[in-house]
N, C-alpha and C. Protein backbone atom coordinates (compact mmCIF):
# COMPACT_ATOMS: atom_id res chain seq x y z
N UNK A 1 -62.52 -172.97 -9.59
CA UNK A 1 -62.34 -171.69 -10.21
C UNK A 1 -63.66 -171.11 -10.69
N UNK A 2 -64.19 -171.74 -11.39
CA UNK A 2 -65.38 -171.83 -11.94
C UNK A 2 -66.88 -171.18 -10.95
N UNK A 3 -66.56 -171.37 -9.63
CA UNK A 3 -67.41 -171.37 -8.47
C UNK A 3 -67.12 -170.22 -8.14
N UNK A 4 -65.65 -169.70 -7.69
CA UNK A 4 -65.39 -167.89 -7.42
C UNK A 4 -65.93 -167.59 -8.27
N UNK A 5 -66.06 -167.24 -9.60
CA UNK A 5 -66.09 -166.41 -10.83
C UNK A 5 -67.69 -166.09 -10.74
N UNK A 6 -68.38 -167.20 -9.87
CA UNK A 6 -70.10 -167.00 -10.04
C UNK A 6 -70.28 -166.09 -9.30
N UNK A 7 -69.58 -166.71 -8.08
CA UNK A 7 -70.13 -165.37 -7.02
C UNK A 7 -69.39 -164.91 -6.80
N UNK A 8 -68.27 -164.14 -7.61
CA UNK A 8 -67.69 -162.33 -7.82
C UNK A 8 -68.99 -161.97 -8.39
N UNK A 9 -69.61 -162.84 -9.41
CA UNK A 9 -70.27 -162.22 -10.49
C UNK A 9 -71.49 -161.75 -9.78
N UNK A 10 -71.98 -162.66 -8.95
CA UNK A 10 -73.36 -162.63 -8.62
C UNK A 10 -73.33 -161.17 -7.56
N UNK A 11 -71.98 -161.08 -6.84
CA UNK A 11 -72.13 -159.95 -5.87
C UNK A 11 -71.90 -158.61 -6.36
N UNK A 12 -70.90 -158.67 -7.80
CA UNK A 12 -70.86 -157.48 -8.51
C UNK A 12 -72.47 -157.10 -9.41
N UNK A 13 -72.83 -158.19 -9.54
CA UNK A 13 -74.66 -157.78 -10.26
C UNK A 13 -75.70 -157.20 -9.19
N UNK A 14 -75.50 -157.65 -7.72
CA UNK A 14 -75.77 -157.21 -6.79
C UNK A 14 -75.52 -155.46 -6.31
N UNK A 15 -74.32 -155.04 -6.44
CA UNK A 15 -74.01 -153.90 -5.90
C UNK A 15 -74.21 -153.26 -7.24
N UNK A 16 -74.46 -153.86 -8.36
CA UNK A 16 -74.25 -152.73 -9.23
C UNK A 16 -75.83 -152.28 -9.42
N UNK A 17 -76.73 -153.57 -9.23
CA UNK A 17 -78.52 -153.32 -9.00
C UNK A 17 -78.71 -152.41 -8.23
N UNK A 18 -78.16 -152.41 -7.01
CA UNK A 18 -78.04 -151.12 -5.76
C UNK A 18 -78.06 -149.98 -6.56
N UNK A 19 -77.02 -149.97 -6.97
CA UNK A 19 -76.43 -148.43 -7.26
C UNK A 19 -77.63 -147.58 -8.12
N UNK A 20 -77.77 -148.48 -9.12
CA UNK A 20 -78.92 -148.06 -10.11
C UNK A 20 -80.11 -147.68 -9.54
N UNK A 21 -80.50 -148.42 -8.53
CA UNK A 21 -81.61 -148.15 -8.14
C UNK A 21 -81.70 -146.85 -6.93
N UNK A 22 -80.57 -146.74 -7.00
CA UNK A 22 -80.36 -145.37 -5.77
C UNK A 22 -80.14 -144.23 -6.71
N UNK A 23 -79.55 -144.60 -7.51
CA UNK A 23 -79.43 -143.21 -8.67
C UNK A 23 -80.96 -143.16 -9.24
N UNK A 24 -81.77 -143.82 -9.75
CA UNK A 24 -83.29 -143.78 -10.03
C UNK A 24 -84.29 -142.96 -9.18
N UNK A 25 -84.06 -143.61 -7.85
CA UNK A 25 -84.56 -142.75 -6.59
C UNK A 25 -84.02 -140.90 -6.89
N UNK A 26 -83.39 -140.90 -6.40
CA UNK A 26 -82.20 -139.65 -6.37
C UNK A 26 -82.65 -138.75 -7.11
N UNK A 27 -82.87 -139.38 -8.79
CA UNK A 27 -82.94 -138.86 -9.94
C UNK A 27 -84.39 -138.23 -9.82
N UNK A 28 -85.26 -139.33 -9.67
CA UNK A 28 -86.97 -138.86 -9.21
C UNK A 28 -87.28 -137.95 -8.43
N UNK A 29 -86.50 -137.95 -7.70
CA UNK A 29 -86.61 -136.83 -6.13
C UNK A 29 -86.76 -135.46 -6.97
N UNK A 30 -84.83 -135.40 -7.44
CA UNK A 30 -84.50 -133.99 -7.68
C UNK A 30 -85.67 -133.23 -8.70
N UNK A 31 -85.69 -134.56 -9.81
CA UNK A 31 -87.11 -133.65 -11.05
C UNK A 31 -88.26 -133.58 -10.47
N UNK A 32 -88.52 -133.44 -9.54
CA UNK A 32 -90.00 -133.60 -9.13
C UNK A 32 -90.52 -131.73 -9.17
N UNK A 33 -91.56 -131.44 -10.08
CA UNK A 33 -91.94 -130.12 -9.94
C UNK A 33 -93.48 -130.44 -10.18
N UNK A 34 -93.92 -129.36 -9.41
CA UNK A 34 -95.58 -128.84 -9.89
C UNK A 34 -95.73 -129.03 -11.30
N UNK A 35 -96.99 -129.62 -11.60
CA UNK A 35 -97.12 -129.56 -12.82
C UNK A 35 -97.76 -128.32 -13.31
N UNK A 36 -97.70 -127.74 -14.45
CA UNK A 36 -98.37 -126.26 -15.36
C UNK A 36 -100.37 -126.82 -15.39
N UNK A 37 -100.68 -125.35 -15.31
CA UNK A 37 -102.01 -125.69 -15.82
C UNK A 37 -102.27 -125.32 -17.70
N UNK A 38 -103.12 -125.93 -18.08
CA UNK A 38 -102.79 -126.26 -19.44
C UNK A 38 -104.30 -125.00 -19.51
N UNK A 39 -104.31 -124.85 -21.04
CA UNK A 39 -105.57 -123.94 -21.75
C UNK A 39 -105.75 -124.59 -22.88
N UNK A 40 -106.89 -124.57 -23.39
CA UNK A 40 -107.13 -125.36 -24.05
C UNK A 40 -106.60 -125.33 -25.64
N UNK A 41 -105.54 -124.44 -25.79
CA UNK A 41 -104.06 -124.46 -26.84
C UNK A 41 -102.92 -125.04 -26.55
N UNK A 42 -103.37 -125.40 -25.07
CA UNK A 42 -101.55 -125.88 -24.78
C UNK A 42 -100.64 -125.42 -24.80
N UNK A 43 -101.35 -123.68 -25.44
CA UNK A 43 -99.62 -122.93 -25.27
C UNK A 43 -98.33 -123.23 -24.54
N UNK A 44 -98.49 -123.24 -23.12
CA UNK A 44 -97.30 -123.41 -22.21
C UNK A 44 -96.27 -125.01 -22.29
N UNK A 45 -97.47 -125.86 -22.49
CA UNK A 45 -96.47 -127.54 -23.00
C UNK A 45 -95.95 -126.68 -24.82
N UNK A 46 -96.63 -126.07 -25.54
CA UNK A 46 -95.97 -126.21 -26.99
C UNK A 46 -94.78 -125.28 -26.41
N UNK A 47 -94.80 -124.33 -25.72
CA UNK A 47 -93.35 -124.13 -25.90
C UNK A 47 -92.41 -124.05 -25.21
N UNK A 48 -92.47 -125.11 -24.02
CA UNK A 48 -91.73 -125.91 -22.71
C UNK A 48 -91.06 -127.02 -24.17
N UNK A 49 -91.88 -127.89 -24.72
CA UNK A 49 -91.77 -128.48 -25.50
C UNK A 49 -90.38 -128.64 -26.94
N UNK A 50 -91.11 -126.87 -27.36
CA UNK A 50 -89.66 -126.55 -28.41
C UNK A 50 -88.65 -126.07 -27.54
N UNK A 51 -88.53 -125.60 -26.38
CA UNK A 51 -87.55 -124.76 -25.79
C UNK A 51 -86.39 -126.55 -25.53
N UNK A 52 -86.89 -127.14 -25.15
CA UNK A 52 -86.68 -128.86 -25.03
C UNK A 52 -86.00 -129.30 -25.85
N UNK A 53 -85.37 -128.52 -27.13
CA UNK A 53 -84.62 -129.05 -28.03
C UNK A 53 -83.23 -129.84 -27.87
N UNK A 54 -83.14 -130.86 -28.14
CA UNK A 54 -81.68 -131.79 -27.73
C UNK A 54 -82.14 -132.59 -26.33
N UNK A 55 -83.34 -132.41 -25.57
CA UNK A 55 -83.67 -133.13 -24.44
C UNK A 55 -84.43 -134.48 -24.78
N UNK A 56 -84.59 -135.45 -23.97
CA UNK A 56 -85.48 -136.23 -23.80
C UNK A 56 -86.48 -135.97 -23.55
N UNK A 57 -87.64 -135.73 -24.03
CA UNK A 57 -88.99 -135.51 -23.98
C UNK A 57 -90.12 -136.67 -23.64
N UNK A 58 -91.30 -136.44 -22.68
CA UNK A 58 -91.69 -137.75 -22.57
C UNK A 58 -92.98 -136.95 -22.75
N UNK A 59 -93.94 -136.96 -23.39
CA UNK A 59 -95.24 -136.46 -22.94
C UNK A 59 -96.53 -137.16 -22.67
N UNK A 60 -97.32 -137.35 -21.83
CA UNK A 60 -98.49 -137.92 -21.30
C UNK A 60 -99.48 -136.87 -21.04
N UNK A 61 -100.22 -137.54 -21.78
CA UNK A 61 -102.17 -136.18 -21.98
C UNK A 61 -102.73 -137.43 -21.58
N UNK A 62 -103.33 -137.18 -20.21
CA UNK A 62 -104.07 -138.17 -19.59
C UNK A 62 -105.86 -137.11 -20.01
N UNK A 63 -106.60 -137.97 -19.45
CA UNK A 63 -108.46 -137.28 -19.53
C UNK A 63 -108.74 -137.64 -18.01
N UNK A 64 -109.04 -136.94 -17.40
CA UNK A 64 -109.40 -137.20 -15.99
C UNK A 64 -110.71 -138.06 -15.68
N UNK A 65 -111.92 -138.34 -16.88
CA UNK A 65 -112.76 -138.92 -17.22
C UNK A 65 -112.65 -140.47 -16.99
């Protein structure tokens, strides 16, 4: 008994790794946009930023340096 129960388990952890990782893909695809050019106020991220209210926000200020 003990032996089915592993590998239901192991093949349901299997298809369910799939899935996730196809929805991840999928997900990356669709958000993919040009990024803004910035000034040195940032106006356009400060108010992409507040307009963003209730979203997940991630922000990265890289230095090309």
């Amino acid at each position: 008994m003990r032996i089915k129960a592993w590998k239901w388990n192991r093949k349901t952890s299997s298809i369910n790794l799939g899935v996730m990782l196809l929805a991840a893909v999928l997900t990356a695809v669709a958000q993919e946009k040009p990024f803004p050019e910035l000034d040195q106020q940032l106006q356009p991220l400060k108010k992409q930023f507040n307009a963003d209210i209730g979203k997940v926000r991630v922000l990265v200020i890289v230095d090309p340096t």
